[in-house]
Protein backbone atom coordinates (compact mmCIF):
# COMPACT_ATOMS: atom_id res chain seq x y z
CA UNK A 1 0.00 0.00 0.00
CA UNK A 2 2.78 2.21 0.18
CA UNK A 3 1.81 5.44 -1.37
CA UNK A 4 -2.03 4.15 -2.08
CA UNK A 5 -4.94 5.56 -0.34
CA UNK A 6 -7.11 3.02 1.31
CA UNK A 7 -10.51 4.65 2.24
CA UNK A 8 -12.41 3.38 4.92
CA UNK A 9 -15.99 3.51 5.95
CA UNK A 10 -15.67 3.58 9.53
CA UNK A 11 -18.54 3.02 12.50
CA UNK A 12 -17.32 2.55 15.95
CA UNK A 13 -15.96 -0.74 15.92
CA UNK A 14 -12.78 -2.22 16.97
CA UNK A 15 -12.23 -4.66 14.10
CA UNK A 16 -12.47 -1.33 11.30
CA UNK A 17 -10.00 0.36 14.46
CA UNK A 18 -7.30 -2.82 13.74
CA UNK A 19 -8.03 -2.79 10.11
CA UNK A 20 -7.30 1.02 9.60
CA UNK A 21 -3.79 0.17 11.78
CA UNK A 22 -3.38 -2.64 9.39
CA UNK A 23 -3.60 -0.08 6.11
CA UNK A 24 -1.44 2.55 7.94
CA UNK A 25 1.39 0.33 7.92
CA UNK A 26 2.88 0.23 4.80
CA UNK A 27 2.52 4.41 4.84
CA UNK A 28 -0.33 4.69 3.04
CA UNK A 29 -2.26 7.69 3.51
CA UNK A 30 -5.49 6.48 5.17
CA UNK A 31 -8.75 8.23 4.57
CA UNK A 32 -11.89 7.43 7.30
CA UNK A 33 -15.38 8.48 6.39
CA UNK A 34 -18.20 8.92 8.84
CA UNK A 35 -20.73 11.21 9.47
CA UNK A 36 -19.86 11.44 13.23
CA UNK A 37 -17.03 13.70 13.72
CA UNK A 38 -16.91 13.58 17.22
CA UNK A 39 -17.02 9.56 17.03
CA UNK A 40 -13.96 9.42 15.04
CA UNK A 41 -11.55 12.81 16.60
CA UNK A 42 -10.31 10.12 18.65
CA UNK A 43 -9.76 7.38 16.67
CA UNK A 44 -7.74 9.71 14.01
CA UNK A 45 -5.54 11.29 16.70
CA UNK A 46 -4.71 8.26 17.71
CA UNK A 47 -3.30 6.84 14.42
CA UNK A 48 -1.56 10.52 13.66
CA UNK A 49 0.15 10.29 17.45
CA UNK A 50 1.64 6.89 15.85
CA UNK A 51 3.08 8.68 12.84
CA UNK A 52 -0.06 7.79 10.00
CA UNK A 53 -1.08 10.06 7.66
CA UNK A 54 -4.72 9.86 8.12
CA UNK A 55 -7.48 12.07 7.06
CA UNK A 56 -11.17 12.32 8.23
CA UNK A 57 -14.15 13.34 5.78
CA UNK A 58 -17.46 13.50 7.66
CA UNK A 59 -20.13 12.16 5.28
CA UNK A 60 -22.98 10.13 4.48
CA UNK A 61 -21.54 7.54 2.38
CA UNK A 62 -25.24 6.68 1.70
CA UNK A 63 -25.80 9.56 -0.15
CA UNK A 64 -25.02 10.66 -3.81
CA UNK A 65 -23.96 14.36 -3.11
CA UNK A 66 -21.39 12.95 -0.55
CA UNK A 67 -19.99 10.49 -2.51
CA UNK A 68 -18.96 12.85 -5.01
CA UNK A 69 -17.83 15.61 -2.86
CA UNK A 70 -15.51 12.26 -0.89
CA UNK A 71 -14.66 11.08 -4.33
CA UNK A 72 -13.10 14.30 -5.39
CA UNK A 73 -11.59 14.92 -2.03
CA UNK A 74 -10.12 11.10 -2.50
CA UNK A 75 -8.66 11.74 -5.78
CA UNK A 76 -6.88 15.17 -4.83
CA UNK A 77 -5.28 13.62 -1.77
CA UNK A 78 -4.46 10.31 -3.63
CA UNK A 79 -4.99 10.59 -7.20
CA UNK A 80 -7.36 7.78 -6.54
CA UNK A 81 -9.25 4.92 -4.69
CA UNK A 82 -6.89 2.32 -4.16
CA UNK A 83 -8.86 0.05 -1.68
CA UNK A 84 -12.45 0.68 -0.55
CA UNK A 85 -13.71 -1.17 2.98
């Protein structure tokens, strides 16, 4: 993964926690989606303490206008979507 951008669609859970560690590894730059931003300022700071590049975009991944808006925000950081879970 190393320069990829894995994007993950992230609710509360500890197995999407171990497999965002997992895709920070290999220095990918990790993108989380959620549409609870106070659910997830702790789970980002916590992989940025350990040295991932990570970046959060609130969103509804449910809905058309936010998939877009993601997609282009995916494609600027990354060029493009390398892994989707």
């Amino acid at each position: 993964m190393n320069g990829k951008g894995p994007v993950v669609t992230w609710r509360a859970t500890s197995i999407l926690a171990a497999i965002s560690r997992m895709l920070c590894e290999p220095r990918a730059s990790l993108i989380i989606l959620n549409r609870n931003t106070e659910a997830m300022d702790a789970a980002v700071s916590a992989l940025v303490k350990t040295g991932h590049q990570v970046s959060f975009h609130c969103c509804e991944v449910a809905a058309e206008a936010d998939g877009k808006s993601v997609a282009g925000a995916v494609v600027q950081t990354c060029g493009a979507v390398h892994t989707l879970v």
